[in-house]
Protein backbone atom coordinates (compact mmCIF):
# COMPACT_ATOMS: atom_id res chain seq x y z
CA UNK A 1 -75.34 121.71 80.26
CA UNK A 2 -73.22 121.58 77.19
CA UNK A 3 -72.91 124.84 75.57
CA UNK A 4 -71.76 126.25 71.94
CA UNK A 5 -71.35 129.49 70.10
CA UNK A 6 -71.42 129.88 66.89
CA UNK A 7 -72.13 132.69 63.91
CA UNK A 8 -74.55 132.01 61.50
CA UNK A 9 -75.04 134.77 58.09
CA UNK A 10 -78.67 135.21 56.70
CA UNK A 11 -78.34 137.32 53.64
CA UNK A 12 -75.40 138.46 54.51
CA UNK A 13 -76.48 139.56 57.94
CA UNK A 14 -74.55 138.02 60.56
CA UNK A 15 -76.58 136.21 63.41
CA UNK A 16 -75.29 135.03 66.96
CA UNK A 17 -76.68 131.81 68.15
CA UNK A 18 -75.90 129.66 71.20
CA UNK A 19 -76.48 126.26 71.66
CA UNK A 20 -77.91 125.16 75.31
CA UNK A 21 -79.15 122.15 75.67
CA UNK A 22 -80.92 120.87 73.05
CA UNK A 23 -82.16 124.23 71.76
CA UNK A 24 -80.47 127.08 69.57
CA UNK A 25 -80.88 130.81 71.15
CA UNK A 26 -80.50 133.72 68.66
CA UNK A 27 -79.64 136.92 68.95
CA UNK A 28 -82.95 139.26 68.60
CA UNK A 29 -81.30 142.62 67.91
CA UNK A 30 -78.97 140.52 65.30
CA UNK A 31 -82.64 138.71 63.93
CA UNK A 32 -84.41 142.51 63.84
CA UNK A 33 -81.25 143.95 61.74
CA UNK A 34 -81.58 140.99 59.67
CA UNK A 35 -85.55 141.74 58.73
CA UNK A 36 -85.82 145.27 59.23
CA UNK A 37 -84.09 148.48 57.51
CA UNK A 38 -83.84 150.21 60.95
CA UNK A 39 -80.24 151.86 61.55
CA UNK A 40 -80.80 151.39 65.32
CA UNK A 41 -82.15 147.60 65.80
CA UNK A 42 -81.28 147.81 69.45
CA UNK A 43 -84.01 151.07 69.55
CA UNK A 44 -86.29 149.19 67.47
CA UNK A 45 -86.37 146.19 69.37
CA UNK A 46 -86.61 148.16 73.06
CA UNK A 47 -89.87 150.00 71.14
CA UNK A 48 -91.31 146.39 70.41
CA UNK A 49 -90.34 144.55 73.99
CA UNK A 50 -92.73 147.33 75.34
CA UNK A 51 -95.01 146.17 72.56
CA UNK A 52 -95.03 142.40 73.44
CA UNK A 53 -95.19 143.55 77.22
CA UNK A 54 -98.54 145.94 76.77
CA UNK A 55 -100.28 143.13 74.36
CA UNK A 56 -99.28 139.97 77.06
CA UNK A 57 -96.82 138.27 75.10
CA UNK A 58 -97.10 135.09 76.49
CA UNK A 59 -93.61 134.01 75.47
CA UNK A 60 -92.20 136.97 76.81
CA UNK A 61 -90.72 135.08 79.82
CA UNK A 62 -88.62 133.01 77.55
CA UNK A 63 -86.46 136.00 76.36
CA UNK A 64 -83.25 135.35 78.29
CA UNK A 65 -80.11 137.09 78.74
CA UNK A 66 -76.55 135.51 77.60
CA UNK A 67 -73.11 136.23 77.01
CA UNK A 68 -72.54 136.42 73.01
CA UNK A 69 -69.37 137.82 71.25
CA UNK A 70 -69.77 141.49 70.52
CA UNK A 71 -68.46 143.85 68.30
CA UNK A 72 -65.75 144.85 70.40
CA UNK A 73 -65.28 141.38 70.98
CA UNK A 74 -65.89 140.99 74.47
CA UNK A 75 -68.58 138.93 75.92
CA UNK A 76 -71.99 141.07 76.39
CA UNK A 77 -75.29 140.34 77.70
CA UNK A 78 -77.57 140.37 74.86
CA UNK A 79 -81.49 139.74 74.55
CA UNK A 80 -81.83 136.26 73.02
CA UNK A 81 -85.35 133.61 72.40
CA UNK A 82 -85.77 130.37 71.01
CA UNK A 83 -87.16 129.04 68.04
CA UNK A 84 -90.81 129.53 69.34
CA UNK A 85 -90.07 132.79 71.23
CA UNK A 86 -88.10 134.27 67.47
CA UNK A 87 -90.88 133.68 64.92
CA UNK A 88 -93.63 135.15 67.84
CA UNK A 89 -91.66 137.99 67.48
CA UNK A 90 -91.10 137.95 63.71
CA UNK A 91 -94.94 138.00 63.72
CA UNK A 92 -94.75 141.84 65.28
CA UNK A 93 -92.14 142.65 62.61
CA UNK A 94 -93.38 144.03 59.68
CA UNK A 95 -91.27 142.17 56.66
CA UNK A 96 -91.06 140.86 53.53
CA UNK A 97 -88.03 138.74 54.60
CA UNK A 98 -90.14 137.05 57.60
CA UNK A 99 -90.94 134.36 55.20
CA UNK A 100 -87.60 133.61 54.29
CA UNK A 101 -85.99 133.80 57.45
CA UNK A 102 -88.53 130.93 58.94
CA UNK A 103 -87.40 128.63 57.12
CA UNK A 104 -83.78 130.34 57.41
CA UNK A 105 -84.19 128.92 60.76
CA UNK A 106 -85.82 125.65 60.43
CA UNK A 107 -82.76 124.68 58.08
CA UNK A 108 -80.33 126.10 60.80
CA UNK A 109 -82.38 123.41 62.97
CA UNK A 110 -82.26 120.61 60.41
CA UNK A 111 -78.18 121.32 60.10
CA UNK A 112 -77.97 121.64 63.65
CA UNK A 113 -79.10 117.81 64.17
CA UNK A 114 -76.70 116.97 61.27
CA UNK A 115 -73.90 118.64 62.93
CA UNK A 116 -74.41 116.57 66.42
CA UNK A 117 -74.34 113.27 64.70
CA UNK A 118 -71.55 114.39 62.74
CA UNK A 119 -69.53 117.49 64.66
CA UNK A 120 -67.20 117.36 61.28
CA UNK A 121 -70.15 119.45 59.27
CA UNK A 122 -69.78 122.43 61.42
CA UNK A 123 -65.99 122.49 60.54
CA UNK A 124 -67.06 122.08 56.89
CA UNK A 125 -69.71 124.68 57.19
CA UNK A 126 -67.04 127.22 58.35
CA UNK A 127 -64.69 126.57 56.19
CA UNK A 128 -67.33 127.05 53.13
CA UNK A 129 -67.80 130.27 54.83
CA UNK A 130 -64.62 131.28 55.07
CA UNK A 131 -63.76 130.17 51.44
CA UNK A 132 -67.13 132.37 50.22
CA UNK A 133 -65.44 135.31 51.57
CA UNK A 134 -62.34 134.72 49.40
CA UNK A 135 -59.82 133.29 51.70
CA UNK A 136 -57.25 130.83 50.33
CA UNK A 137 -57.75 127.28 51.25
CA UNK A 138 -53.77 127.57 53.42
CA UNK A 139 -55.71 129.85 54.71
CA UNK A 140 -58.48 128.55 55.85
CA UNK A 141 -56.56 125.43 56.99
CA UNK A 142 -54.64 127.56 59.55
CA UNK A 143 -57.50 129.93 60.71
CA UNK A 144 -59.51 126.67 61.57
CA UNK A 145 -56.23 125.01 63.69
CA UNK A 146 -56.61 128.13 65.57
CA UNK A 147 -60.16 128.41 66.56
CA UNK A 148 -59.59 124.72 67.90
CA UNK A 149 -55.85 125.65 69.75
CA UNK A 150 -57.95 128.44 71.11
CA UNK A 151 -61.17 126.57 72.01
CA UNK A 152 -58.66 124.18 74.18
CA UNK A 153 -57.02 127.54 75.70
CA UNK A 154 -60.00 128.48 76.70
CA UNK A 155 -61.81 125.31 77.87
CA UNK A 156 -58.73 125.29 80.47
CA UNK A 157 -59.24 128.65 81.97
CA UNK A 158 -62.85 127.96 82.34
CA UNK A 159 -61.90 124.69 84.49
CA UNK A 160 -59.24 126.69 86.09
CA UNK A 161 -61.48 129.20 87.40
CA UNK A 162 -61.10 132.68 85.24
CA UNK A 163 -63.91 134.69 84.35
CA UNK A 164 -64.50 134.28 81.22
CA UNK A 165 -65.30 138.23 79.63
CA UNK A 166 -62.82 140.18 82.01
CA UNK A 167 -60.09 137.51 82.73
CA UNK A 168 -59.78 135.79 79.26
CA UNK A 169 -59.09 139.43 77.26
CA UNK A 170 -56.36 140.16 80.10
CA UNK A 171 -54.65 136.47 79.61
CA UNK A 172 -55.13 137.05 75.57
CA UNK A 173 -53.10 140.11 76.00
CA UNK A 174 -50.43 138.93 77.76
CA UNK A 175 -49.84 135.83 74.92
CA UNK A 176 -50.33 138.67 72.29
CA UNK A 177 -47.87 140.93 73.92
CA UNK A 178 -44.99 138.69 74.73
CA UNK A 179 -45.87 136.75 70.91
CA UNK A 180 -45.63 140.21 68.83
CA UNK A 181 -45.01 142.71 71.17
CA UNK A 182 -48.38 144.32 70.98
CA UNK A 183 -51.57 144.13 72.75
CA UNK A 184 -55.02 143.16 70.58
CA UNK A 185 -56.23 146.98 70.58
CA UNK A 186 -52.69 147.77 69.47
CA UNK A 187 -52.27 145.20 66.92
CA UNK A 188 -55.79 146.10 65.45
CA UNK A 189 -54.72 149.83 65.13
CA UNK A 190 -51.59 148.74 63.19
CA UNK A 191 -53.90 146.87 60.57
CA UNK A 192 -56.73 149.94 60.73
CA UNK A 193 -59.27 147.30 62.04
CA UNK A 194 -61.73 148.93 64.59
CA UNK A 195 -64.75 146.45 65.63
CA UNK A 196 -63.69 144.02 63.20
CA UNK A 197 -62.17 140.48 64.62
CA UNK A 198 -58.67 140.88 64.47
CA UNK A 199 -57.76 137.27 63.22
CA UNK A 200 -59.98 137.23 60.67
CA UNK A 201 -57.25 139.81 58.90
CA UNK A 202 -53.95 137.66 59.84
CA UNK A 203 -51.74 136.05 56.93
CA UNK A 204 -50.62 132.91 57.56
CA UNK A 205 -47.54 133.35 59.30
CA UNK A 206 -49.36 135.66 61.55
CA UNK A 207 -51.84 132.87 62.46
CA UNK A 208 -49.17 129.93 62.85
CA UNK A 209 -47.25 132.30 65.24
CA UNK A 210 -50.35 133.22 67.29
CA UNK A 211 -51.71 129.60 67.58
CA UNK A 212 -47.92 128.90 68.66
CA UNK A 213 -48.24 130.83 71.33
CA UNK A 214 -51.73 129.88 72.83
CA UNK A 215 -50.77 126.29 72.41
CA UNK A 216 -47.96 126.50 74.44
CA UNK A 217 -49.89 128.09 76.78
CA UNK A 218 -52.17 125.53 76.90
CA UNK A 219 -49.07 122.88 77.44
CA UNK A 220 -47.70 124.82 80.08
CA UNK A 221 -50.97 125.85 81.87
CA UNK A 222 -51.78 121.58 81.54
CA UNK A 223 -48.62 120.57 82.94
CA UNK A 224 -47.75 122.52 85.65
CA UNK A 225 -51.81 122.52 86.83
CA UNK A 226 -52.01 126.11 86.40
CA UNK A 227 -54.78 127.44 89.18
CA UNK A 228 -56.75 131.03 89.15
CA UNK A 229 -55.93 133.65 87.46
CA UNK A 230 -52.27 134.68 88.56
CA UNK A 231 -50.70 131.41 87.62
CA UNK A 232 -52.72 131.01 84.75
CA UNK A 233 -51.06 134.30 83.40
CA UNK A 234 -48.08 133.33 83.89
CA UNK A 235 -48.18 130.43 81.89
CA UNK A 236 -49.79 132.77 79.08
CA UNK A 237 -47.24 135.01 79.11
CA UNK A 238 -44.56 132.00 79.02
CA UNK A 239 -46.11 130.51 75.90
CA UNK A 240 -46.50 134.16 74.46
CA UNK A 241 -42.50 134.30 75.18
CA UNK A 242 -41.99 131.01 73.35
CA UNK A 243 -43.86 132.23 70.36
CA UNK A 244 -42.40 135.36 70.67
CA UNK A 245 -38.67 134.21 70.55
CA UNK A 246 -39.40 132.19 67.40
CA UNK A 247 -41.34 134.83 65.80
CA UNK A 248 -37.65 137.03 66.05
CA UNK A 249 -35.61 134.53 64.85
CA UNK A 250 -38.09 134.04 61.44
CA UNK A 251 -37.68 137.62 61.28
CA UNK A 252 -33.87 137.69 61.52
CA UNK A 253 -34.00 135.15 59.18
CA UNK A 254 -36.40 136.43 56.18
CA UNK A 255 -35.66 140.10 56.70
CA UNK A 256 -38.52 141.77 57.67
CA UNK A 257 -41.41 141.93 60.20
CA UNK A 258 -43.65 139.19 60.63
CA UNK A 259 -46.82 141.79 62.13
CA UNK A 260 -48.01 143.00 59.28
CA UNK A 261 -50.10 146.34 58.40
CA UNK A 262 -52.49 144.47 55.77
CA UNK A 263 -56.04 143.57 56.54
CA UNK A 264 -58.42 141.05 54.53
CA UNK A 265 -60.11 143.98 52.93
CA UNK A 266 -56.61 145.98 51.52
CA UNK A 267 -55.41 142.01 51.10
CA UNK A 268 -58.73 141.30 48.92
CA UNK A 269 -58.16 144.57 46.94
CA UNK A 270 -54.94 143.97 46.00
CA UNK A 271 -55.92 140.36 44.10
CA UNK A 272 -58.69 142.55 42.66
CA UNK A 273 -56.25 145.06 40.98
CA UNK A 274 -53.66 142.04 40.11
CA UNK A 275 -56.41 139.98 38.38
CA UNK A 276 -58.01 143.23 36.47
CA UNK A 277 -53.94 143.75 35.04
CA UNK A 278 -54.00 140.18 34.41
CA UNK A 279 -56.86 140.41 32.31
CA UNK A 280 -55.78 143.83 30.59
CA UNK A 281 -52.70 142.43 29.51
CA UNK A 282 -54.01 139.14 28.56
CA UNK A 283 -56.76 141.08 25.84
CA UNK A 284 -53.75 143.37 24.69
């Protein structure tokens, strides 16, 4: 059974979905934050599960658990329904957005359809999204390169045998280490990120030296038929150490550190301020 994650954003609320079969599962503690102004959705929902249960919701069997990416980006079980299953339970929610978000989600269907007879529209999708959120186009270009390098990373250690939530942040580590000489937590702490994905707040060279290390990884991990976890890891940490030696020698080269302190937000600032003294002077 072929299955996809993806992030979707409804009013600016972010929503995880995954794609099993032919059905999309969302996120209900994502969907609840989305419609209600409750500062706990996962209290509010636990409140109306024991709703459903007391009234005999009769699609109550069809709330499943799955792995979706968390805040802390590791792979959590999290209460998700189907189409049906969400709007019975936007029914028991009390909103003025319920409206909206219906057909928020029979759109997500429609584009859904669109996106399996032509898997180019997701791409296009994201990289909308991306550009919406003020990221250059280079950008974009690279961050999208990555996601597939990484999706092919990936895809290997899941025929290879590693479990996936444990086993994939150890192996990510190990590239991340030998590429910049820092762990994930370590590299987020350097750009103050806390739940945020780290990424996301790469410049470009930090991007094109991270993908260069999980695709040799992949390369390595392909060609030398890589098994379980042990030998998987040490094909990460070789393609880390590839990465890793070219990331010194660009540094040796322009002068300064290629790991950088700056996040999106402090990046996005930054263009603020240059384009407010770009307008100052201009109307002097």
């Amino acid at each position: 059974m072929k299955k996809e994650t993806h992030i979707a954003i409804f009013n600016g609320k972010l929503i995880r979905r995954k794609f099993i079969g032919n059905k999309w599962f969302f996120s209900i503690i994502d969907i609840v934050g989305a419609l209600t102004d409750s500062t706990l959705p996962k209290r509010y929902w636990a409140d109306l599960k024991t709703k459903l249960e007391e009234e005999g919701f009769e699609s109550y069997d069809k709330i499943v658990q799955l792995k979706l990416l968390a805040e802390d980006e590791k792979l959590r079980e999290t209460d998700c329904a189907d189409t049906e299953g969400i709007f019975r339970i936007i029914q028991s929610i009390p909103s003025k957005k319920a409206e909206p978000f219906k057909r928020w989600l029979a759109k997500m269907g429609y584009e859904r359809v669109q996106e399996i007879e032509n898997p180019e529209l997701a791409q296009e999708r994201m990289k909308k999204l991306y550009e919406l959120k003020g990221y250059s186009k280079d950008w974009v270009d690279k961050r999208l390169r990555g996601i597939a390098i990484r999706q092919n990373l990936t895809d290997e250690w899941k025929e290879r045998g590693l479990k996936e939530e444990i086993e994939y942040a150890i192996l990510t580590d190990e590239i991340s280490k030998a590429t910049f000489g820092k762990t994930v937590k370590e590299y987020k702490a350097i750009k103050n990120l806390d739940k945020e994905n780290l990424r996301d707040h790469m410049d470009e060279l930090e991007l094109i030296f991270g993908m260069l290390g999980e695709k040799v990884a992949t390369e390595i991990t392909v060609t030398k038929d890589a098994q379980g976890f042990v030998e998987c890891a040490v094909a990460a940490k070789q393609g880390g150490e590839v990465a890793g030696n070219a990331r010194k020698e660009a540094e040796g080269k322009i002068g300064h550190s290629v790991v950088s302190e700056d996040n999106f937000l402090s990046i996005s600032e930054r263009k603020k301020k240059k384009k407010k003294i770009l307008i100052e002077v201009k109307n002097e």
